[in-house]
N, C-alpha and C. Protein backbone atom coordinates (compact mmCIF):
# COMPACT_ATOMS: atom_id res chain seq x y z
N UNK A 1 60.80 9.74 72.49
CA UNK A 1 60.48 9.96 71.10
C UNK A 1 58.99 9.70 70.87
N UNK A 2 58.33 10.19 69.86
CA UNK A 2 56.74 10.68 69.41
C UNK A 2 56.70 10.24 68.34
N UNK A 3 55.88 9.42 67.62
CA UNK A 3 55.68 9.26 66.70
C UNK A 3 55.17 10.18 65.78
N UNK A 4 56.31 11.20 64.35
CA UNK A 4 55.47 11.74 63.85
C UNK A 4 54.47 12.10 62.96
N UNK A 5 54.31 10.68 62.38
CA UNK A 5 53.32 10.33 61.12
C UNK A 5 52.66 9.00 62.11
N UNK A 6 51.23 8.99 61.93
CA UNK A 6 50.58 8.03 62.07
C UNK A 6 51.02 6.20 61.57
N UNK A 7 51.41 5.11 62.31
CA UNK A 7 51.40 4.13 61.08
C UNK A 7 49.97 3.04 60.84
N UNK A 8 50.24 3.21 59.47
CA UNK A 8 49.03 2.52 59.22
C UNK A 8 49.59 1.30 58.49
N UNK A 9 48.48 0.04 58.23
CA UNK A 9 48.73 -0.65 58.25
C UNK A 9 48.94 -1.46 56.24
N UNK A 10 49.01 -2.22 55.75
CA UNK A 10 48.79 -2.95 54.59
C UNK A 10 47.59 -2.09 54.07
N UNK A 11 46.62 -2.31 54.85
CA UNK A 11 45.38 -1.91 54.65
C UNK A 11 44.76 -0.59 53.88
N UNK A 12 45.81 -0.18 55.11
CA UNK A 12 45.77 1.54 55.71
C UNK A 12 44.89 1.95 56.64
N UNK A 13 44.52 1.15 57.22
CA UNK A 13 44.17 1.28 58.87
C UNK A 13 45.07 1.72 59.27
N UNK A 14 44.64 2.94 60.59
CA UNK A 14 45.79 3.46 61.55
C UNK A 14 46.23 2.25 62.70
N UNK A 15 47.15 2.08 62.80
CA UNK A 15 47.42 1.07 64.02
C UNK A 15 48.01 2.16 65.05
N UNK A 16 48.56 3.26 64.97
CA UNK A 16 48.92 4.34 66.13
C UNK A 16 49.74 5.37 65.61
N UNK A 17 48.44 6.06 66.43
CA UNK A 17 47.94 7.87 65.87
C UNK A 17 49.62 8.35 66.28
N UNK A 18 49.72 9.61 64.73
CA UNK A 18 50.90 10.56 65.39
C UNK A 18 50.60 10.77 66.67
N UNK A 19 51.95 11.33 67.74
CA UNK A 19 51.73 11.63 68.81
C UNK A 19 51.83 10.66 69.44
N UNK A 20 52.00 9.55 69.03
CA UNK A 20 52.12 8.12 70.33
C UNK A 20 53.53 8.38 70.79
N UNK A 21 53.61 8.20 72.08
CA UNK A 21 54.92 8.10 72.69
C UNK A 21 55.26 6.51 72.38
N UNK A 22 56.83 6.38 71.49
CA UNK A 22 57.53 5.29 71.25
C UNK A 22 57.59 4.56 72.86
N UNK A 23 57.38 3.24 72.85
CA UNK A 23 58.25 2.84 73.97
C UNK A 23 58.76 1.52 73.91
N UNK A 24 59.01 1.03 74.33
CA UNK A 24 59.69 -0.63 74.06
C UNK A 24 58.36 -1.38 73.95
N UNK A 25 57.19 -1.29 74.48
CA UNK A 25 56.18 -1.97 74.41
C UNK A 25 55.43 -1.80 72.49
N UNK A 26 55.26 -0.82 72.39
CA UNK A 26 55.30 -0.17 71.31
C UNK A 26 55.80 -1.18 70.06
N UNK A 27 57.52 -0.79 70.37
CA UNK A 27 58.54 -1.26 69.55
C UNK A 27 57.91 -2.75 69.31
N UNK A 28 57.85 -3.46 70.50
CA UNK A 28 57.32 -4.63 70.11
C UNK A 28 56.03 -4.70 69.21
N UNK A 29 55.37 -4.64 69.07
CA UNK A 29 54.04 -4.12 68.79
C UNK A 29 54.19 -3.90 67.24
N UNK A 30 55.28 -2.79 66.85
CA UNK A 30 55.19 -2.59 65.62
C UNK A 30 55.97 -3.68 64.62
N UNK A 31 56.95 -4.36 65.63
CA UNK A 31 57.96 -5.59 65.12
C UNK A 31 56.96 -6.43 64.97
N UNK A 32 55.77 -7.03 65.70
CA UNK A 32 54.99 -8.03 65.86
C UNK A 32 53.76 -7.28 64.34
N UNK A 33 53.47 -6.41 63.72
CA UNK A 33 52.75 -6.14 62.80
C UNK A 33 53.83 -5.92 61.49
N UNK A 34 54.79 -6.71 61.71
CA UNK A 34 55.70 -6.27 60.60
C UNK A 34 55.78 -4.55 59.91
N UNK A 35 55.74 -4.02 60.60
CA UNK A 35 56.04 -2.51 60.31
C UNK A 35 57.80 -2.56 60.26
N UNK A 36 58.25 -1.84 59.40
CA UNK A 36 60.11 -2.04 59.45
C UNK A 36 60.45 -0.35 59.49
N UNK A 37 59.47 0.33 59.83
CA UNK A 37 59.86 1.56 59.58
C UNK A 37 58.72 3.14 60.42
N UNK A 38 58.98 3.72 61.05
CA UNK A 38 58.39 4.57 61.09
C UNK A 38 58.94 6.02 61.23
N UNK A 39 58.16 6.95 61.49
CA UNK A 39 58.67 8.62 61.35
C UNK A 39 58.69 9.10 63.01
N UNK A 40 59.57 9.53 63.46
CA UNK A 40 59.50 10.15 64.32
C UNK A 40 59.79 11.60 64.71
N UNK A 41 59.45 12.06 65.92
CA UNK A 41 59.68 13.64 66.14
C UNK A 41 60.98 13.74 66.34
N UNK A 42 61.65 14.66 66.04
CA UNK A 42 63.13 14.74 66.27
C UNK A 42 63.68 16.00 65.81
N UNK A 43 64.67 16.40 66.15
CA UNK A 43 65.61 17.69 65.70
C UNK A 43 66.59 17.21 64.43
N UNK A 44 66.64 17.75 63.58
CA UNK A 44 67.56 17.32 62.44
C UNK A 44 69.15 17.58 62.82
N UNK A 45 69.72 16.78 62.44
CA UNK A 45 70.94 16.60 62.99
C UNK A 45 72.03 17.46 61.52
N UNK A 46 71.71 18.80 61.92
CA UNK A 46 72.68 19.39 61.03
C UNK A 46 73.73 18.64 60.02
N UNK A 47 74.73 18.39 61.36
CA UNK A 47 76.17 18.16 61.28
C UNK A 47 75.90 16.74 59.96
N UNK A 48 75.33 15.89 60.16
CA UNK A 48 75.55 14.78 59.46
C UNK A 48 74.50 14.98 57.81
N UNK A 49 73.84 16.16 57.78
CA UNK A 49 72.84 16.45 56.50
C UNK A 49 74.47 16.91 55.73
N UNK A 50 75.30 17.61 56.86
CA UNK A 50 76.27 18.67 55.78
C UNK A 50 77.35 17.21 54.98
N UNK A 51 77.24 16.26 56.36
CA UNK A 51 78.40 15.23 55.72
C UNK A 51 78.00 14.52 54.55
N UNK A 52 76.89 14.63 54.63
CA UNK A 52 76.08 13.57 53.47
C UNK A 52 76.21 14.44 52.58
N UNK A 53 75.58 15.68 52.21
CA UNK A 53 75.86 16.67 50.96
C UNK A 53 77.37 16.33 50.71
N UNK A 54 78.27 16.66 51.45
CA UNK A 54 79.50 16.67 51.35
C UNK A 54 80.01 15.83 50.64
N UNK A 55 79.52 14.47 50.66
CA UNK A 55 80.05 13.26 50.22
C UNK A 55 78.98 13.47 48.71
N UNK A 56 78.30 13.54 48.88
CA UNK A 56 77.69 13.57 47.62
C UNK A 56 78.19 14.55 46.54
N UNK A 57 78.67 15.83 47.05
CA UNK A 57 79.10 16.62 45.88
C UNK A 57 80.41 16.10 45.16
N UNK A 58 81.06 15.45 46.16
CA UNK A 58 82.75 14.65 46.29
C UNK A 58 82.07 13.62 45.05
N UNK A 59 81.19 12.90 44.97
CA UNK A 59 80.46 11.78 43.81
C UNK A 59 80.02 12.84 43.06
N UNK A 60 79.85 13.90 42.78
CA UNK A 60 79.35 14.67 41.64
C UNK A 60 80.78 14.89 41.00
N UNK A 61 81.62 15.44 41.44
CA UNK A 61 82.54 16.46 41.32
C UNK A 61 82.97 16.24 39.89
N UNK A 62 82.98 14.87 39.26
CA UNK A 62 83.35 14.82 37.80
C UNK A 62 82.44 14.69 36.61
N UNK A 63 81.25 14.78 37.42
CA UNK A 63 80.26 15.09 36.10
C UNK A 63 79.30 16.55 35.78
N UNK A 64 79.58 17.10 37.28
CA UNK A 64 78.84 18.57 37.58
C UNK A 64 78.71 18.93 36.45
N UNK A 65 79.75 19.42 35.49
CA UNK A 65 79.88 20.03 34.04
C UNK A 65 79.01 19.71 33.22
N UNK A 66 77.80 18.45 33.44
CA UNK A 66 77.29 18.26 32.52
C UNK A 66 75.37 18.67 32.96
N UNK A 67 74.96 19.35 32.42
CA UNK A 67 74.01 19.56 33.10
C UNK A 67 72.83 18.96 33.60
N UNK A 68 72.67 17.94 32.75
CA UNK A 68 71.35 16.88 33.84
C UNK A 68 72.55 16.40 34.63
N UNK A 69 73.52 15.89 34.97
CA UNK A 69 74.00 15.68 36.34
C UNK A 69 74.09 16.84 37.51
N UNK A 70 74.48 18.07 36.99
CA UNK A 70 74.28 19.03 38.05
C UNK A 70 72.78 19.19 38.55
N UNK A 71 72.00 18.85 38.03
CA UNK A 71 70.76 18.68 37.94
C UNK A 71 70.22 17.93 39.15
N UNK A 72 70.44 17.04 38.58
CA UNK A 72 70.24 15.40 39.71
C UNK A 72 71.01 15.63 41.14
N UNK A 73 72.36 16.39 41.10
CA UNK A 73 72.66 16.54 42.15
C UNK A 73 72.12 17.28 42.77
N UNK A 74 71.22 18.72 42.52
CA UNK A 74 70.81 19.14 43.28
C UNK A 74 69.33 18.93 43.46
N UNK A 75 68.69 17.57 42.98
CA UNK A 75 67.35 17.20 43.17
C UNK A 75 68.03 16.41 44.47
N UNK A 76 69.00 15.59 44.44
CA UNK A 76 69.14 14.64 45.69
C UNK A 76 69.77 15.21 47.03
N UNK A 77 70.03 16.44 46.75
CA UNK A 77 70.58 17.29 48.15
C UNK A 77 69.47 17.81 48.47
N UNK A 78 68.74 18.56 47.39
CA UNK A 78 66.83 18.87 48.06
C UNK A 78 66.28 17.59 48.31
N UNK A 79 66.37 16.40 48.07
CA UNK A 79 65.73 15.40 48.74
C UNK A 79 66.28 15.11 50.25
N UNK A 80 67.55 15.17 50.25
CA UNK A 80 68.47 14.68 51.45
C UNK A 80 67.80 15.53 52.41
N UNK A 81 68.06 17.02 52.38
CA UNK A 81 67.70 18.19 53.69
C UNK A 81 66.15 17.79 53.41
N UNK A 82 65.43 17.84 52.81
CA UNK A 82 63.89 17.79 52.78
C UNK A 82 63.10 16.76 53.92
N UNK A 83 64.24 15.29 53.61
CA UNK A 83 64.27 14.16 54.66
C UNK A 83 64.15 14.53 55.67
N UNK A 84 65.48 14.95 55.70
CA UNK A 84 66.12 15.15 57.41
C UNK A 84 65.80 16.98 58.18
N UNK A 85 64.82 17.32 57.40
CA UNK A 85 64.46 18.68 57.91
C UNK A 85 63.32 18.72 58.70
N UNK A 86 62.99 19.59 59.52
CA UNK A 86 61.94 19.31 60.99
C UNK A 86 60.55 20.26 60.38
């Protein structure tokens, strides 16, 4: 795995450029700068974007009718695929 956003720091100093190959040395590295999070290169995993919509429309399903909720639901399914899209 590749890192695919740069992380930078509190600051916003880069501490390591997109393109770094992740590695356990790394990992340490970013645990030891308190980083809790970064972006990596990856293929979007279809199957689990559809389960998440899925479940989410299943939590819409009794307010859809109203239109700022149909609304919201489909701002947070364009957020969901937007996430998890390559």
């Amino acid at each position: 795995m590749r890192l695919s956003k740069s992380v930078t720091n509190e600051s916003g100093a880069v501490l390591f450029e997109a393109g770094t190959m992740l590695t356990s040395q790394l990992i340490t590295e970013l645990r030891n700068a308190s980083i809790g999070s970064v972006y990596i290169v990856g293929t979007p995993d279809h199957a689990r974007i559809e389960e998440m919509v899925a479940g989410l429309r299943k939590r819409f399903a009794k307010t859809r009718h109203e239109a700022h909720m149909a609304m919201l639901e489909e701002l947070v399914i364009e957020h969901i695929e937007e996430l998890h899209a390559q």
